[in-house]
C-alpha atoms as a PDB file:
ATOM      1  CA  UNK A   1      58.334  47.633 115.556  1.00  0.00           C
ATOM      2  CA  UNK A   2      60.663  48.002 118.578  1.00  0.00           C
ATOM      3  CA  UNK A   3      62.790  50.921 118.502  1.00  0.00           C
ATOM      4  CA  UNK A   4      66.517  49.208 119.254  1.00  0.00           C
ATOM      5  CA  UNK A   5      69.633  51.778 118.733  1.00  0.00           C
ATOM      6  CA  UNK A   6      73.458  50.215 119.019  1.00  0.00           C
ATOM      7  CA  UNK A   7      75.640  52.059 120.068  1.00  0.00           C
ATOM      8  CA  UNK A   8      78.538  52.850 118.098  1.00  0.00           C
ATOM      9  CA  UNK A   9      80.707  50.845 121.005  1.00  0.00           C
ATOM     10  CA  UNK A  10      78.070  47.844 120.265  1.00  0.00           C
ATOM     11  CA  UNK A  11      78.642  47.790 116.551  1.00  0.00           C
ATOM     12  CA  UNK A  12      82.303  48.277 116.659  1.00  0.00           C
ATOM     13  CA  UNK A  13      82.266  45.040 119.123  1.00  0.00           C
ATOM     14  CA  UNK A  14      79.935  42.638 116.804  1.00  0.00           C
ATOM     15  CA  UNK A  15      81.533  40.562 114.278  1.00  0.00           C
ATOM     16  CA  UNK A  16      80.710  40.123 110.636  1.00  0.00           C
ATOM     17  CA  UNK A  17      78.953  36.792 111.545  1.00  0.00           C
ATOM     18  CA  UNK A  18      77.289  38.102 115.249  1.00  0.00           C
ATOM     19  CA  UNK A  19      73.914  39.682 116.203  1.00  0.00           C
ATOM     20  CA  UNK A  20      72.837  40.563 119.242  1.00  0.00           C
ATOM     21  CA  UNK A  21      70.116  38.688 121.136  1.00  0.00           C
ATOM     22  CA  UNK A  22      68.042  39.215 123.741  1.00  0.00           C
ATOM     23  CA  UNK A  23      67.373  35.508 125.634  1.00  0.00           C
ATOM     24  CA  UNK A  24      64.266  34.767 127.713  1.00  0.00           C
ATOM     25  CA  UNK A  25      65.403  33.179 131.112  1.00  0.00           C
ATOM     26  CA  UNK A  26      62.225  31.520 133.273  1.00  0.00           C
ATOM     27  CA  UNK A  27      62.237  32.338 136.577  1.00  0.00           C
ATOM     28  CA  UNK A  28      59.146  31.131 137.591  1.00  0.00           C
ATOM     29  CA  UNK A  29      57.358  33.274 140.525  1.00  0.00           C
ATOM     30  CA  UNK A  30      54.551  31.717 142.500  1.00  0.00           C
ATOM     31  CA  UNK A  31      51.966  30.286 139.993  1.00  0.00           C
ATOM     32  CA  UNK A  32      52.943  34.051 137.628  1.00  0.00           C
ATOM     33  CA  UNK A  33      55.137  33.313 134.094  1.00  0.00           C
ATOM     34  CA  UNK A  34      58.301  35.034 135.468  1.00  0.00           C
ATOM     35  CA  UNK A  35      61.858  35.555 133.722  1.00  0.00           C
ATOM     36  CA  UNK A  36      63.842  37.906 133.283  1.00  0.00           C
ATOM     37  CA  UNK A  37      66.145  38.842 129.861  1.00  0.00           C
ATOM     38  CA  UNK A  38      69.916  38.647 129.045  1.00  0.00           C
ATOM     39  CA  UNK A  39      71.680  39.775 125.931  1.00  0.00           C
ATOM     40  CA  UNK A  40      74.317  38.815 124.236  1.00  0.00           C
ATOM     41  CA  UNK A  41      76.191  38.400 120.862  1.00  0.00           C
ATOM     42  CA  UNK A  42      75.584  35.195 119.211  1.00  0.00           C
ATOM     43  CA  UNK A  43      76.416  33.706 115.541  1.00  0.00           C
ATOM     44  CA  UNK A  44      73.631  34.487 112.837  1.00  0.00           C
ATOM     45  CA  UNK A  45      74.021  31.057 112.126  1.00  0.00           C
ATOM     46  CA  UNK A  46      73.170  30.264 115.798  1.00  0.00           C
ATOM     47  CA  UNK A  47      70.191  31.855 116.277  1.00  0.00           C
ATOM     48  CA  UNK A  48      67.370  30.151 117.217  1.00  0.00           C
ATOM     49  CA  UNK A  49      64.616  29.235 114.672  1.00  0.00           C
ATOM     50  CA  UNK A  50      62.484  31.065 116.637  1.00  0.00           C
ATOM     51  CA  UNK A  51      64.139  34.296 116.712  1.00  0.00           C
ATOM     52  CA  UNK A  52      62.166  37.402 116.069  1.00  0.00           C
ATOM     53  CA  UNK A  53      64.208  40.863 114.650  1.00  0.00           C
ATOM     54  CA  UNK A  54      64.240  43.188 116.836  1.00  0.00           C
ATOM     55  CA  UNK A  55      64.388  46.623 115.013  1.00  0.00           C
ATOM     56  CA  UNK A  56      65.384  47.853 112.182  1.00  0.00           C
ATOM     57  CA  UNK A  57      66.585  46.114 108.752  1.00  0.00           C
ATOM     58  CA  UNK A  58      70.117  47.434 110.036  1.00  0.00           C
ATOM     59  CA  UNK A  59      70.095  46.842 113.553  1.00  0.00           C
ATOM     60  CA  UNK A  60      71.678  43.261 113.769  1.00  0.00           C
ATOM     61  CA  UNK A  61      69.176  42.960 116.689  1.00  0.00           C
ATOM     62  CA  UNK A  62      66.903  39.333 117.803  1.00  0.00           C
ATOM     63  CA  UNK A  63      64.893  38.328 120.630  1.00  0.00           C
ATOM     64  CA  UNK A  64      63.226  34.730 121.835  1.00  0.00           C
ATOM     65  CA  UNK A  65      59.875  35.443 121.244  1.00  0.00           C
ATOM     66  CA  UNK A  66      58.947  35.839 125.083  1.00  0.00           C
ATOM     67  CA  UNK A  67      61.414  38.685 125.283  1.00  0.00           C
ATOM     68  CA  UNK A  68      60.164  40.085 121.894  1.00  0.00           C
ATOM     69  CA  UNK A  69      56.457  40.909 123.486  1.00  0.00           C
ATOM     70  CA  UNK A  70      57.676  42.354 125.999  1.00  0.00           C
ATOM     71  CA  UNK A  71      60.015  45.051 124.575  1.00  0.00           C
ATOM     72  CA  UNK A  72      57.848  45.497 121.445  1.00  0.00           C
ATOM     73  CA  UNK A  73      57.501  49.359 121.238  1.00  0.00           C
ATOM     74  CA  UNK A  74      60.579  49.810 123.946  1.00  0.00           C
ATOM     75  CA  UNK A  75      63.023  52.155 123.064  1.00  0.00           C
ATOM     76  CA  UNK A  76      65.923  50.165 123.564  1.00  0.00           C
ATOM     77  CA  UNK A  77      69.701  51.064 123.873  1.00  0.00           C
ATOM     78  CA  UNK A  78      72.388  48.318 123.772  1.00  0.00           C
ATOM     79  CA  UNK A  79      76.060  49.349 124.469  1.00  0.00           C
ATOM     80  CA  UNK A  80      78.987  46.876 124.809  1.00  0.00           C
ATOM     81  CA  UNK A  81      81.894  47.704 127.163  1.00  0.00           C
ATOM     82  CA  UNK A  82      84.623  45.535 127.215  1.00  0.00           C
ATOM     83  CA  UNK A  83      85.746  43.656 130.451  1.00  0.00           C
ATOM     84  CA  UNK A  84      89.865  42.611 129.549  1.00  0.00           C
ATOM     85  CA  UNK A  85      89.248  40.554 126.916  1.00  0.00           C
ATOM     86  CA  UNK A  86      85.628  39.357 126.939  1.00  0.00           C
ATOM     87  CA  UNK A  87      82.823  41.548 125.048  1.00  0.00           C
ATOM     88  CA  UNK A  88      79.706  42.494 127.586  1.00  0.00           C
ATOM     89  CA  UNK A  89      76.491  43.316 126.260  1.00  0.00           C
ATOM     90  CA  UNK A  90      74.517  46.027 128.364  1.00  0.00           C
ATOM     91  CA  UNK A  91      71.101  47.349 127.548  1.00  0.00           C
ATOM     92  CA  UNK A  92      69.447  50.829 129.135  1.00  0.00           C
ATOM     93  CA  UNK A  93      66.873  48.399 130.948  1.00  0.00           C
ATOM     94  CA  UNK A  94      66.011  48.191 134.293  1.00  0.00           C
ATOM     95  CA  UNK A  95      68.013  44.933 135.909  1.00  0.00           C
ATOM     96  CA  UNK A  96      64.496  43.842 137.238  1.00  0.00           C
ATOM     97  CA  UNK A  97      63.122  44.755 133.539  1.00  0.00           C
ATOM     98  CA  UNK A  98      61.234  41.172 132.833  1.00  0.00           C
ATOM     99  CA  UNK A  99      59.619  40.952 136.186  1.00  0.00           C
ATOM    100  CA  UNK A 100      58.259  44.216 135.691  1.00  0.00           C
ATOM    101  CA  UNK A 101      57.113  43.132 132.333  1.00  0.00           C
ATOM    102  CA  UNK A 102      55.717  40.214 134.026  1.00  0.00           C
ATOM    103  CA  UNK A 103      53.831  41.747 136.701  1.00  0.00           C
ATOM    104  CA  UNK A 104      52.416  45.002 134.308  1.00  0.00           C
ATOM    105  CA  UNK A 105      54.616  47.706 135.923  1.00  0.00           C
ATOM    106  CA  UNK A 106      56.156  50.031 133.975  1.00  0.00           C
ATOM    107  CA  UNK A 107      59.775  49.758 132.550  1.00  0.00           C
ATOM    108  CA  UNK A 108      60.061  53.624 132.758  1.00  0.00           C
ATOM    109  CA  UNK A 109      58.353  56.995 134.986  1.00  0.00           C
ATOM    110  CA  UNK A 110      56.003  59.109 132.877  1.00  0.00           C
ATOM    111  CA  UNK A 111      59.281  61.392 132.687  1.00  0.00           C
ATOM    112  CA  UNK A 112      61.094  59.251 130.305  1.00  0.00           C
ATOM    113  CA  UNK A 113      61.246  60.582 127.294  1.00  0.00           C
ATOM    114  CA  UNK A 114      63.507  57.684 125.176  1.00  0.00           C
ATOM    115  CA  UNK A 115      66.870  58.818 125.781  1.00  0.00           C
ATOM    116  CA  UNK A 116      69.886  57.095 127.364  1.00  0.00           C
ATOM    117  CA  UNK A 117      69.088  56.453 130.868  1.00  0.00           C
END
């Protein structure tokens, strides 16, 4: 199971009703299955049937299955800071995390040892 932590800033910003969810954007690159992920909070009852939990029983945490392969066994740190009066999602990830994915490079150096990055 992927190991997903929220920070306490990221569970003080969800509501009752919200999870967070990773999305699984195409980009397409050359013939290769490209995308790269977003994340965001969503309604439970919005969630796509599809939807796979991401973490544990606690963690109000979902992915689109694309995204879910490739962060299975990521540590994974989502923090929300706000921006006036919007809500914005941030993970510890890489910004080119799903092409890496994509392409078999590494998210992290051998150095990384699961901590916030």
């Amino acid at each position: 199971m992927p190991r997903v932590t929220l920070t306490p800033a990221a569970r003080e910003a969800l509501r009752d009703d919200e999870v967070v969810f990773f999305d699984w954007h195409v980009t397409g690159l050359c013939c290769a299955d490209a995308g790269e992920f977003s994340v965001r909070p969503l309604p439970r009852s919005r969630l796509p049937r599809r939807a796979r939990r991401l973490g544990d029983e606690d963690e109000k945490v979902y992915a689109h299955p694309t995204a879910w392969v490739h962060l299975a066994e990521l540590p994974v740190t989502i923090d929300c800071r706000p921006l006036w009066r919007w809500r914005r999602f941030t993970t510890d990830l890489p910004p080119d995390a799903g092409l890496r994915c994509c392409l078999g490079r590494p998210l992290y150096g051998p150095s990384h040892m699961g901590g916030n990055r």
